[in-house]
C-alpha atoms as a PDB file:
ATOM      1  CA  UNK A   1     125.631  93.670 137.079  1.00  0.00           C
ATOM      2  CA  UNK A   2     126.320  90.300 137.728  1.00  0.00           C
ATOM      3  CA  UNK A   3     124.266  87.463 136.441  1.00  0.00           C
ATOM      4  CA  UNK A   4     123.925  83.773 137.915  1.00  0.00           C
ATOM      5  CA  UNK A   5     123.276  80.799 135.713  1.00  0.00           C
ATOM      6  CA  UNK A   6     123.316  77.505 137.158  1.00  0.00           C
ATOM      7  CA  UNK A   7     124.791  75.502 139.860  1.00  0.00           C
ATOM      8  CA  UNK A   8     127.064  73.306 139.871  1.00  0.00           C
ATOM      9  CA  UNK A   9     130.746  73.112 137.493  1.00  0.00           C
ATOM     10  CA  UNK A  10     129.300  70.193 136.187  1.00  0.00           C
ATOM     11  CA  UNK A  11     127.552  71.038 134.020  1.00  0.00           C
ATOM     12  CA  UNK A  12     129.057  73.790 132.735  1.00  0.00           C
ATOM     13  CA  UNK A  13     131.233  72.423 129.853  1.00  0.00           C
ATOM     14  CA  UNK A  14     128.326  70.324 128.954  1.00  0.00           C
ATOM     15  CA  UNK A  15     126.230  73.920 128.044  1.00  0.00           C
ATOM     16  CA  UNK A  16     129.224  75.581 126.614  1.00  0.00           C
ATOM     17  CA  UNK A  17     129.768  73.118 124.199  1.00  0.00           C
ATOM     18  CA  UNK A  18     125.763  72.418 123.146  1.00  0.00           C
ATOM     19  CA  UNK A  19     125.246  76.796 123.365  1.00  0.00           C
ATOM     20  CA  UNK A  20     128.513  76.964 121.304  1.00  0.00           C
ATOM     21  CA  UNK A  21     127.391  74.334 118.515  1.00  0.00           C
ATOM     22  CA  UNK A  22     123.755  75.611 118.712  1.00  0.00           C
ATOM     23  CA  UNK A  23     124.970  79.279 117.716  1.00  0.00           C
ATOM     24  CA  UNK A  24     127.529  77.742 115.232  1.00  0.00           C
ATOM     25  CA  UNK A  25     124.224  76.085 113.830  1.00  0.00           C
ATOM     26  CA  UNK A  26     122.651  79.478 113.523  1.00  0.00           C
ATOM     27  CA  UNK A  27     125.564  81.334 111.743  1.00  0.00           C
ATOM     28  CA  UNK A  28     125.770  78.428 109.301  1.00  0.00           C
ATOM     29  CA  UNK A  29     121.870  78.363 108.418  1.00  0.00           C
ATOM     30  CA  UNK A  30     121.466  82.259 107.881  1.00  0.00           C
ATOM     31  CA  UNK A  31     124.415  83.079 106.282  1.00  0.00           C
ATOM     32  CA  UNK A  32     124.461  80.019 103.760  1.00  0.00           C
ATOM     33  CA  UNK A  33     120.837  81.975 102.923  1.00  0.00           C
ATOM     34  CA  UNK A  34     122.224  84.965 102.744  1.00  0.00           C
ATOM     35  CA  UNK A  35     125.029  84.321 100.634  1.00  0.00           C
ATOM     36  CA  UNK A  36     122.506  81.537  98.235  1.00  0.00           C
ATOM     37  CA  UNK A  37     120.462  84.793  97.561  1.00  0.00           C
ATOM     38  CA  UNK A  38     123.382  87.478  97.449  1.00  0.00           C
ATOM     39  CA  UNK A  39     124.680  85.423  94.903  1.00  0.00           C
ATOM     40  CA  UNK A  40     121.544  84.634  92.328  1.00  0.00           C
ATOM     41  CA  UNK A  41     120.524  87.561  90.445  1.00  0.00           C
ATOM     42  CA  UNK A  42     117.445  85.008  90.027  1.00  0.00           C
ATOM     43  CA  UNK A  43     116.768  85.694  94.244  1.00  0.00           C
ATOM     44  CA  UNK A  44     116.761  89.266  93.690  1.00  0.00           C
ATOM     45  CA  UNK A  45     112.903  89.536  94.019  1.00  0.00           C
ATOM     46  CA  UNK A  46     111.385  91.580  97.087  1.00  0.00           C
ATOM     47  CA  UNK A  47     110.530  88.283  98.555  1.00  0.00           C
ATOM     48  CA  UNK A  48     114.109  87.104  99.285  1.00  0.00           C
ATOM     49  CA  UNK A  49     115.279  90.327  99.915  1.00  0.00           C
ATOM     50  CA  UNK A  50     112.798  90.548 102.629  1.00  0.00           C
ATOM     51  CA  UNK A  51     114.034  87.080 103.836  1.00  0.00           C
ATOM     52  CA  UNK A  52     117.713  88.099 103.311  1.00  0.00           C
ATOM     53  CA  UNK A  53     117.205  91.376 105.823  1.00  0.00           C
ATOM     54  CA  UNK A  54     115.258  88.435 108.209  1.00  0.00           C
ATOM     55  CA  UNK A  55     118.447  86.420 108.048  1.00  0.00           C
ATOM     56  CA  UNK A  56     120.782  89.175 108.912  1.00  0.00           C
ATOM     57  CA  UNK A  57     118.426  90.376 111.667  1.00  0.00           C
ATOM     58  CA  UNK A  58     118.966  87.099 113.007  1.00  0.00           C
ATOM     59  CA  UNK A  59     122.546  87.444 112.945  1.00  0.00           C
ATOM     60  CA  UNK A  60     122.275  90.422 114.945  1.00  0.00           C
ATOM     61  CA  UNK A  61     120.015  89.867 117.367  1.00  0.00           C
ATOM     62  CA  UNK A  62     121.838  86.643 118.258  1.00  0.00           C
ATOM     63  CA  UNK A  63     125.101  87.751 118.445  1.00  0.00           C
ATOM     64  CA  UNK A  64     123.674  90.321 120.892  1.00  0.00           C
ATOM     65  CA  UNK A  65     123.036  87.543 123.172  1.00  0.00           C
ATOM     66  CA  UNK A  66     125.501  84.155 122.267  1.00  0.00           C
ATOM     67  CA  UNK A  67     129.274  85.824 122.425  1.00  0.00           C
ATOM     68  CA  UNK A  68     128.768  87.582 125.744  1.00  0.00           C
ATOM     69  CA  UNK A  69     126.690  84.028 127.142  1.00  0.00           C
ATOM     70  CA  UNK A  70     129.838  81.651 126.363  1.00  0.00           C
ATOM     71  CA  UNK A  71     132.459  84.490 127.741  1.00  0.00           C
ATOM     72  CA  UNK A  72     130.383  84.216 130.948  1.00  0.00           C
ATOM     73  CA  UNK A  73     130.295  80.604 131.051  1.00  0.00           C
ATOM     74  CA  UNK A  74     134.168  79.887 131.244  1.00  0.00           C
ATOM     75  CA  UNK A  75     134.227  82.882 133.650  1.00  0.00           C
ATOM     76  CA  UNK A  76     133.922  82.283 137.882  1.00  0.00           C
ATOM     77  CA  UNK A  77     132.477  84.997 138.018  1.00  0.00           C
ATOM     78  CA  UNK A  78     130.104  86.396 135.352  1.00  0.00           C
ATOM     79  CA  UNK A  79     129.572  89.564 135.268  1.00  0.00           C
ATOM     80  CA  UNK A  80     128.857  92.709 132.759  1.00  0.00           C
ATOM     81  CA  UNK A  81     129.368  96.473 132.931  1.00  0.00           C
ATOM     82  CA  UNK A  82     125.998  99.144 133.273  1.00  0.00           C
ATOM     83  CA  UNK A  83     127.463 100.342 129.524  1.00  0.00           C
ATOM     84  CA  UNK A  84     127.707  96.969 127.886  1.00  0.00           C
ATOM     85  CA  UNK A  85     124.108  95.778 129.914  1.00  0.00           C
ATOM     86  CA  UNK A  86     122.715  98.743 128.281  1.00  0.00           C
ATOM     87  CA  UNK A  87     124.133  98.323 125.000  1.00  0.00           C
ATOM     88  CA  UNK A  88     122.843  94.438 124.899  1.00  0.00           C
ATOM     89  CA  UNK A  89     119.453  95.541 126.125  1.00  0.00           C
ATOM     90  CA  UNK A  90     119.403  98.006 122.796  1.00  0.00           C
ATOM     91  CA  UNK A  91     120.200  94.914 120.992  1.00  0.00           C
ATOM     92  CA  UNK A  92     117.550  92.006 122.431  1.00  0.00           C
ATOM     93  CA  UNK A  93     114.752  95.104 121.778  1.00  0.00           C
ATOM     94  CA  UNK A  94     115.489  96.349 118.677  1.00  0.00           C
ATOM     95  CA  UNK A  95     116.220  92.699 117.362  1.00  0.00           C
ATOM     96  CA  UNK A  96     112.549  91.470 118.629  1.00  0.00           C
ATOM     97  CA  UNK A  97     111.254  94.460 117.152  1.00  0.00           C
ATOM     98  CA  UNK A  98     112.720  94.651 113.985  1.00  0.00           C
ATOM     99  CA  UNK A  99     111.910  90.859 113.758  1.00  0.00           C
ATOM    100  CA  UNK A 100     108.103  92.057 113.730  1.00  0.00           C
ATOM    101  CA  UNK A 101     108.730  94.911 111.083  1.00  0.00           C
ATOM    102  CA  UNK A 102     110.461  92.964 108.419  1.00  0.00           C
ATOM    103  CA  UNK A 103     107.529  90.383 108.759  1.00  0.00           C
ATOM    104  CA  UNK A 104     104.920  93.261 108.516  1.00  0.00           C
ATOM    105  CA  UNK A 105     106.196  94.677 105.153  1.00  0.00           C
ATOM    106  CA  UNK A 106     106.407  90.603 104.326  1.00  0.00           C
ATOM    107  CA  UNK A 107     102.828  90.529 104.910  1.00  0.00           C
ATOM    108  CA  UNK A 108     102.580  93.533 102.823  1.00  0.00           C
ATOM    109  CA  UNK A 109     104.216  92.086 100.046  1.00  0.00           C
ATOM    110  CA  UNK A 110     102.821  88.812 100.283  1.00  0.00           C
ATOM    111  CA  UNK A 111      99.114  91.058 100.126  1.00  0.00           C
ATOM    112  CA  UNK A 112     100.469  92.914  97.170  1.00  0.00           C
ATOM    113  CA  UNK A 113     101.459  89.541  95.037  1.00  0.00           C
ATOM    114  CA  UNK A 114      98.303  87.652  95.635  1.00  0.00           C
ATOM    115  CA  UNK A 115      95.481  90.357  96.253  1.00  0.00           C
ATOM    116  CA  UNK A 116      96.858  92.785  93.624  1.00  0.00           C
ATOM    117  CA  UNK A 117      98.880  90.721  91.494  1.00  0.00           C
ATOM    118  CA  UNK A 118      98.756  93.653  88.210  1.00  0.00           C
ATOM    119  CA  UNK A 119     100.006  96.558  90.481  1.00  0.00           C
ATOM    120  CA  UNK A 120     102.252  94.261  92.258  1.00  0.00           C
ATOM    121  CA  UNK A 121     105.601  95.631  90.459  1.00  0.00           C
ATOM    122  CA  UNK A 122     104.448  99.077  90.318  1.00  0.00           C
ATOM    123  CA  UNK A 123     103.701  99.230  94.209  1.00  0.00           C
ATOM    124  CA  UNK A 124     106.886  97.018  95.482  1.00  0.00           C
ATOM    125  CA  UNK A 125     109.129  98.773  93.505  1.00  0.00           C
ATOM    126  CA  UNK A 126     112.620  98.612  93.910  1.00  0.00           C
ATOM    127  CA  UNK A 127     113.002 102.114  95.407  1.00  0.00           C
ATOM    128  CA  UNK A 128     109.578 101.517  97.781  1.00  0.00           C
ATOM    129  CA  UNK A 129     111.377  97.903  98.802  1.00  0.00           C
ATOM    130  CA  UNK A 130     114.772 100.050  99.845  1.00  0.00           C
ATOM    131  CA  UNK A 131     111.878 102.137 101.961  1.00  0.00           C
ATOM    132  CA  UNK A 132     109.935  99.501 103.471  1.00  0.00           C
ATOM    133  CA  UNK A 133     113.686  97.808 104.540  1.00  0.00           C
ATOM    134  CA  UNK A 134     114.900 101.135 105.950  1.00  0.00           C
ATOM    135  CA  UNK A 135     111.684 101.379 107.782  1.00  0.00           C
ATOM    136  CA  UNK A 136     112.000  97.991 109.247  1.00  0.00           C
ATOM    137  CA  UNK A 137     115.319  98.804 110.325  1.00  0.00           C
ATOM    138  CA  UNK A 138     115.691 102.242 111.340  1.00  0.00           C
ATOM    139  CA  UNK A 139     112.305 102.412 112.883  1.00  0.00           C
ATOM    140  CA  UNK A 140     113.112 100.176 115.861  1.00  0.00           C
ATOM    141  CA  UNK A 141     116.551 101.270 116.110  1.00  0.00           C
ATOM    142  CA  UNK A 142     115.471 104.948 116.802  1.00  0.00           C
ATOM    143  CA  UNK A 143     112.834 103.554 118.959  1.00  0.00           C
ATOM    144  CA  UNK A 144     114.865 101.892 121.505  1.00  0.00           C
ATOM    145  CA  UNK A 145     118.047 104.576 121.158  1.00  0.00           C
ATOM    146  CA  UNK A 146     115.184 106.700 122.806  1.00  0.00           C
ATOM    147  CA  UNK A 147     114.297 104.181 125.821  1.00  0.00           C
ATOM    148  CA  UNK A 148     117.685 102.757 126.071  1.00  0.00           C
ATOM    149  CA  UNK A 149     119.156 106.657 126.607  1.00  0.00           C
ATOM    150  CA  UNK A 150     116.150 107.405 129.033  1.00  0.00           C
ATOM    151  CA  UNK A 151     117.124 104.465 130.920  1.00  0.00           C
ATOM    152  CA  UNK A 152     120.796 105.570 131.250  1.00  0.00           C
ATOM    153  CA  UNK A 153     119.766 108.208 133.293  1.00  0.00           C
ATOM    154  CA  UNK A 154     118.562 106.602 136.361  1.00  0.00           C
ATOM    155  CA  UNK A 155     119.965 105.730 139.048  1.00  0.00           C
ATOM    156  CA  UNK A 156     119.717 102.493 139.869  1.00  0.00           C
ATOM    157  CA  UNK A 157     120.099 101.006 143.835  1.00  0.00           C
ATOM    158  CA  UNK A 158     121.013  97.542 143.052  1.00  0.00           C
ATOM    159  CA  UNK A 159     123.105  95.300 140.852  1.00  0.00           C
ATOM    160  CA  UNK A 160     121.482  91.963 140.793  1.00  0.00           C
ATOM    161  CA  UNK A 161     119.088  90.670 137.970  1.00  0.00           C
ATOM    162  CA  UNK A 162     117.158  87.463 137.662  1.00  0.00           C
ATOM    163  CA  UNK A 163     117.814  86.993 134.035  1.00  0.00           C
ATOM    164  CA  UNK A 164     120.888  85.916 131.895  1.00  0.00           C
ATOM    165  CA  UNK A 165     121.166  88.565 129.683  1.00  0.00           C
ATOM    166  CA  UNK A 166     119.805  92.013 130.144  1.00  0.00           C
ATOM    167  CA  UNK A 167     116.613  93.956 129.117  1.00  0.00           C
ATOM    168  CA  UNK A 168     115.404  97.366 129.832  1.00  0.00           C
ATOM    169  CA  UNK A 169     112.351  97.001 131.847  1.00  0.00           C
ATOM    170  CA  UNK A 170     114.542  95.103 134.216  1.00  0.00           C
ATOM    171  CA  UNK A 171     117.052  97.728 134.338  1.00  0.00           C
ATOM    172  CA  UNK A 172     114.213 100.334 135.214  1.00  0.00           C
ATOM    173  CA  UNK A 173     113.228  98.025 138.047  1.00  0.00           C
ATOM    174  CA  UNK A 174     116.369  98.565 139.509  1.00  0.00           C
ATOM    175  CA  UNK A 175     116.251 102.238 139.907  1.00  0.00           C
ATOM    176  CA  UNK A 176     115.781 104.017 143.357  1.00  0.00           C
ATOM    177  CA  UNK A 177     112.666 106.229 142.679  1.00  0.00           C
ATOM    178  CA  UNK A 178     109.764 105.182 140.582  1.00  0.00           C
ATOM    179  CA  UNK A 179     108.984 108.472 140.383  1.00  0.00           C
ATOM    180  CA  UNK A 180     112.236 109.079 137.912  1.00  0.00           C
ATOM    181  CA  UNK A 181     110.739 105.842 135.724  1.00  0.00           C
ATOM    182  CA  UNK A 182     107.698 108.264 134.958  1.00  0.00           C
ATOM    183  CA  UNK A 183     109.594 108.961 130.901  1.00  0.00           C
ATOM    184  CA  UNK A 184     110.261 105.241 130.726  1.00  0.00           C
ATOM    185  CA  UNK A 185     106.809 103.981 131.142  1.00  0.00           C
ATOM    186  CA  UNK A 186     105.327 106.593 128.388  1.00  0.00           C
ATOM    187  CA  UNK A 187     107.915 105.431 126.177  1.00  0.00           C
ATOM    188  CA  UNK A 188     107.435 101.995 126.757  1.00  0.00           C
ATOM    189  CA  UNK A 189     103.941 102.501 125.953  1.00  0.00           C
ATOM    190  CA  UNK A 190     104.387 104.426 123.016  1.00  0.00           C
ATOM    191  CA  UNK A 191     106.393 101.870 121.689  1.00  0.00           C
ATOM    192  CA  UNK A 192     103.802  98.893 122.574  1.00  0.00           C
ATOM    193  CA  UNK A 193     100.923 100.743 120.635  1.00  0.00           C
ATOM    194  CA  UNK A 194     103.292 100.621 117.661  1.00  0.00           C
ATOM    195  CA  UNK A 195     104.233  97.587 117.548  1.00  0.00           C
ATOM    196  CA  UNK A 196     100.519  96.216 118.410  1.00  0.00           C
ATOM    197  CA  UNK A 197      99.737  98.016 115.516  1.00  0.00           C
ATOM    198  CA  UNK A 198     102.106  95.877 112.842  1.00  0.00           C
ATOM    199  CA  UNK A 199     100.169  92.859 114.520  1.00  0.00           C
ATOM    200  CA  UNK A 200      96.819  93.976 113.112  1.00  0.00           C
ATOM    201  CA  UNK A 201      98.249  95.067 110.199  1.00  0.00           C
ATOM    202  CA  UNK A 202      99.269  91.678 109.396  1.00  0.00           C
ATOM    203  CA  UNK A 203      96.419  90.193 110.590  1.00  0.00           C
ATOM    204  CA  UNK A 204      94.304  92.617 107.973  1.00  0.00           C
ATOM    205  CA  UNK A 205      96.622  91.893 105.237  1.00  0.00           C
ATOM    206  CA  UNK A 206      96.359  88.036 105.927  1.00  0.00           C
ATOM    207  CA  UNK A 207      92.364  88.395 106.405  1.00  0.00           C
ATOM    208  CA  UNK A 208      92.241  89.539 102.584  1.00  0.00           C
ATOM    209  CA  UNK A 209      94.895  86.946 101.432  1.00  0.00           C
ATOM    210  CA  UNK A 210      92.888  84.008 102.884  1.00  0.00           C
ATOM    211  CA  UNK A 211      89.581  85.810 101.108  1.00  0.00           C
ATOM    212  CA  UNK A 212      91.061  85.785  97.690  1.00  0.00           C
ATOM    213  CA  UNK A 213      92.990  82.370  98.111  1.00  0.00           C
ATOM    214  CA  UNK A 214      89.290  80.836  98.734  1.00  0.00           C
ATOM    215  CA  UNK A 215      87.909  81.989  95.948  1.00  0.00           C
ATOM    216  CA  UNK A 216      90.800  80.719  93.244  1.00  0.00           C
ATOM    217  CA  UNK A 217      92.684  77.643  93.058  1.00  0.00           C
ATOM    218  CA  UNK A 218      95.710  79.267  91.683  1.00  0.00           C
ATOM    219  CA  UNK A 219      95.989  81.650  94.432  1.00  0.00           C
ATOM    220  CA  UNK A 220      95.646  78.971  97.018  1.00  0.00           C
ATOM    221  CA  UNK A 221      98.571  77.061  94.813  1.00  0.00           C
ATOM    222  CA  UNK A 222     100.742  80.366  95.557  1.00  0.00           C
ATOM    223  CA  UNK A 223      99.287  80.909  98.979  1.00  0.00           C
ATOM    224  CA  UNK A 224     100.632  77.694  99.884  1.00  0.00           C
ATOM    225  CA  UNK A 225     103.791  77.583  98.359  1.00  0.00           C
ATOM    226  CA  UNK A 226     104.560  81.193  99.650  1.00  0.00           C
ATOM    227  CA  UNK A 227     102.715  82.196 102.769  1.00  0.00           C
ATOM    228  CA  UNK A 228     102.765  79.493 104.625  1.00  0.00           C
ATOM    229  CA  UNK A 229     106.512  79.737 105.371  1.00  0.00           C
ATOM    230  CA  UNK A 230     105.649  83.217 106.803  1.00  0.00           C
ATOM    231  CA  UNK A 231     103.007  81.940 108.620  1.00  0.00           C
ATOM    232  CA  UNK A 232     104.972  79.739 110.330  1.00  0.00           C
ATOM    233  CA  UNK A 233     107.544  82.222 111.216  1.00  0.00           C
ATOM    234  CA  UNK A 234     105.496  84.578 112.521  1.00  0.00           C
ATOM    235  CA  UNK A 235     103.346  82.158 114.651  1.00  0.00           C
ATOM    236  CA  UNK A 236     107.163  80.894 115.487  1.00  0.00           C
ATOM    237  CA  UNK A 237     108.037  84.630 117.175  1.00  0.00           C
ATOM    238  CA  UNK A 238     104.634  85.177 118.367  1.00  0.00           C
ATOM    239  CA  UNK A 239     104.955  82.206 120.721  1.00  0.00           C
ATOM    240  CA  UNK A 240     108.247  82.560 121.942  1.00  0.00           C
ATOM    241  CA  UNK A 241     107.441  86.336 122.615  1.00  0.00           C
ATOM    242  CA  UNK A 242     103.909  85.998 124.109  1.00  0.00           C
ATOM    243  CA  UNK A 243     104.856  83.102 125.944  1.00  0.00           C
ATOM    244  CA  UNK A 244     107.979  85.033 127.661  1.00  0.00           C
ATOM    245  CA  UNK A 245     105.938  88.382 128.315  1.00  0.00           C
ATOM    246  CA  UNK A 246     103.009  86.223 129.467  1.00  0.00           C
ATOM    247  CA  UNK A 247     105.784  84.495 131.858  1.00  0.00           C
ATOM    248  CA  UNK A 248     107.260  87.209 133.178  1.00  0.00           C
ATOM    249  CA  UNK A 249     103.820  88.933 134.001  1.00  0.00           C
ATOM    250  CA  UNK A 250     102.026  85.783 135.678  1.00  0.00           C
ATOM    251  CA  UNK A 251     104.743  83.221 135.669  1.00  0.00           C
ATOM    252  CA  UNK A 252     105.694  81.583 139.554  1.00  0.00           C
ATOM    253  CA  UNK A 253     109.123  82.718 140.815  1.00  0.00           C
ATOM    254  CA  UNK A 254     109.111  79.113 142.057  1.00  0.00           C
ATOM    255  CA  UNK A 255     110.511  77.340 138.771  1.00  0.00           C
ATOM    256  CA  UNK A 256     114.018  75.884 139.089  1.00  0.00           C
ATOM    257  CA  UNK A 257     116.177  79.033 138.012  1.00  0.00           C
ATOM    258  CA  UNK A 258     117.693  77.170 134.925  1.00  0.00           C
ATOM    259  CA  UNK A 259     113.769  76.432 133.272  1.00  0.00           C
ATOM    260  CA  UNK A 260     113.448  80.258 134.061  1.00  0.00           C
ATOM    261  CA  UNK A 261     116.364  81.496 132.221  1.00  0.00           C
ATOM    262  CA  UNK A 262     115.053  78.646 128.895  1.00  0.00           C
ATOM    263  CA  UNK A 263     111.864  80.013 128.927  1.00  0.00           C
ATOM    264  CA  UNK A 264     113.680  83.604 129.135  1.00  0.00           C
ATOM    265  CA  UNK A 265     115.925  82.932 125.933  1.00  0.00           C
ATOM    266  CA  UNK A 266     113.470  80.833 124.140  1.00  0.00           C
ATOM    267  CA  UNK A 267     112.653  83.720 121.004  1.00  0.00           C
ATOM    268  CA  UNK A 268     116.928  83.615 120.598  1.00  0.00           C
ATOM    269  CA  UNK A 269     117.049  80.048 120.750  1.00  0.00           C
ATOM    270  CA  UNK A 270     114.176  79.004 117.943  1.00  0.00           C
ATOM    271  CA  UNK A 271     113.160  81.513 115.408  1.00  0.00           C
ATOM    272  CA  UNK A 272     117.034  82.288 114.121  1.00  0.00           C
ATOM    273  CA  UNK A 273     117.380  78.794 113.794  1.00  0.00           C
ATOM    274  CA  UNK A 274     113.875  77.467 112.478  1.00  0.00           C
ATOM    275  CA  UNK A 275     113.072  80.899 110.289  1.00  0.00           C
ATOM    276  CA  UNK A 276     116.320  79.497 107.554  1.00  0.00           C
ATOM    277  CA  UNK A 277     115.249  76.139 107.687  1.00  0.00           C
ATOM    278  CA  UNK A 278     111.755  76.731 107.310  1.00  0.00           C
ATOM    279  CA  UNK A 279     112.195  79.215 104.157  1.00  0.00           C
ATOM    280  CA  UNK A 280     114.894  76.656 102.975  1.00  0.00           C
ATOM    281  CA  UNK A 281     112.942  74.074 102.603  1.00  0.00           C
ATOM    282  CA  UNK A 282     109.135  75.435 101.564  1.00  0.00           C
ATOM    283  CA  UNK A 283     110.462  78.265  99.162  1.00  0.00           C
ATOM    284  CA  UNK A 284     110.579  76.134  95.893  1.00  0.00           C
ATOM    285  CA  UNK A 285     113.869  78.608  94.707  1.00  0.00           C
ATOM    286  CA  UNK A 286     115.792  78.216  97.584  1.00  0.00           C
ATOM    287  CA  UNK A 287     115.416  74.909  97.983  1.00  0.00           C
ATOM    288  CA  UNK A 288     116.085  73.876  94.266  1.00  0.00           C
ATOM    289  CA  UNK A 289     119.205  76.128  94.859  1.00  0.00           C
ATOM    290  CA  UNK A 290     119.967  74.469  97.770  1.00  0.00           C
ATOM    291  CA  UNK A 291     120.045  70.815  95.601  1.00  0.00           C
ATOM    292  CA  UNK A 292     121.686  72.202  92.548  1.00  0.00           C
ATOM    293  CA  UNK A 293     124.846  73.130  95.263  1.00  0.00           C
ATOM    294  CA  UNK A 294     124.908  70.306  97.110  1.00  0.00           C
ATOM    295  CA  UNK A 295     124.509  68.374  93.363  1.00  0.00           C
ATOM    296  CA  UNK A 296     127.433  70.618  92.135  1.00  0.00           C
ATOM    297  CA  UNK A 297     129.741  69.580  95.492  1.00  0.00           C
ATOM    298  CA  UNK A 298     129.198  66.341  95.003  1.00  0.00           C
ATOM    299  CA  UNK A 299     130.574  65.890  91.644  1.00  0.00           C
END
């Protein structure tokens, strides 16, 4: 399936070298968080655990997408095989999604320390934490196994695709019949309601977390100091993701191709970057860890 960039050799080098420091950038961020709270038995709380699992999501999803982008950059003539398109599309999926589920049971944590502060280490255990990050993990895995092997099956009448890396419901547009995309679309839609469904279910977790942070200036203290760097990562995805569905649903085909493939990439290019600086800086442990090492290098 062969993709097309941009026009022009140009400009080529120019993107190599700025996508090739930009996903240096991203490997440096996530797993110097990683390895800060791998490291401090202080960091092993369900909080940073969470954020540890959001890091190495990050990882994944963007190494999905980055490798296989600067291969086809120094090549004439990019190109990638049915297996490997599938395989990639498995990847940008199951990366969005499990982006969504680890800040779900975030929400759910962040609910259990503020709202219900005295059952707080009885309910986030560390056996129901191991749960909730299996769940986040293996839930959208399984998921898109299912589409991704339904998708295999079709037969597809062309090899040309308007986007720069690949994703399933493009892949189904490609098939001959519509009437052999009929297992697709129920999965698709079965996956949808779930994943609509983590939405509200942070939204109700964050409607009771604003209620009680009203009503006590301590819990606001906390509030601030701890949800607002999930807040801002979540309104972070939310954007990039509604604003690319919303795109390719109503967007103009008339857009210069290269502002169609940015907006197309946008939810790899800011949340795995912004989501370790963000928690870096506004999570008062990381970020005194963060000092005390650069302190320590320095001397």
């Amino acid at each position: 399936i062969p993709f097309h960039y941009i026009d022009g050799k140009m400009w080529y080098i120019a993107l190599f070298s700025l996508t090739l420091l930009y996903y240096c950038a991203i490997l440096f961020f996530n797993v110097s968080l990683i390895i800060i709270i791998a490291l401090d038995e202080n960091l092993h709380e369900p909080m940073y655990i969470l954020l540890c699992s959001f890091c190495v999501n990050g990882l994944y999803g963007t190494t999905g997408f980055y490798p296989k982008f600067l291969l086809d950059l120094l090549s004439p003539s990019p190109e990638i095989v049915y297996e490997g398109c599938l395989f990639q599309a498995f990847i940008m999926y199951s990366f969005a999604c499990c982006d969504l589920s680890i800040l779900a049971v975030m929400a759910y944590d962040r609910y259990l320390a503020i709202c219900r502060p005295l059952h707080y280490h009885s309910q986030m255990s560390k056996r129901r934490l191991s749960q909730l990050v299996c769940f986040s993990w293996l839930t959208p895995l399984c998921i898109f196994s299912i589409n991704v092997f339904l998708t295999s099956r079709l037969k597809l009448c062309s090899s040309n695709m308007q986007k720069i890396f690949c994703v399933n419901w493009v892949i189904v547009k490609l098939s001959c019949s519509e009437a052999d995309t009929f297992s697709n679309n129920i999965a698709a839609y079965i996956t949808i309601v779930i994943y609509v469904s983590h939405g509200f279910f942070i939204i109700w977790t964050y409607m009771h977390i604003v209620k009680t942070a009203v009503r006590s200036e301590n819990v606001r203290v906390k509030f601030m100091q701890t949800c607002v760097p999930h807040l801002i990562s979540l309104i972070t995805f939310l954007v990039t993701i509604v604003f690319d569905l919303m795109y390719m649903r109503f967007g103009s085909r008339d857009l210069p191709q290269n502002l169609q493939n940015f907006i197309s990439i946008e939810f790899l290019l800011i949340p795995p970057l912004m989501n370790p600086l963000i928690y870096g800086f506004k999570l008062s442990k990381i970020r005194q860890k963060i000092l005390y090492l650069v302190h320590v290098g320095k001397k």
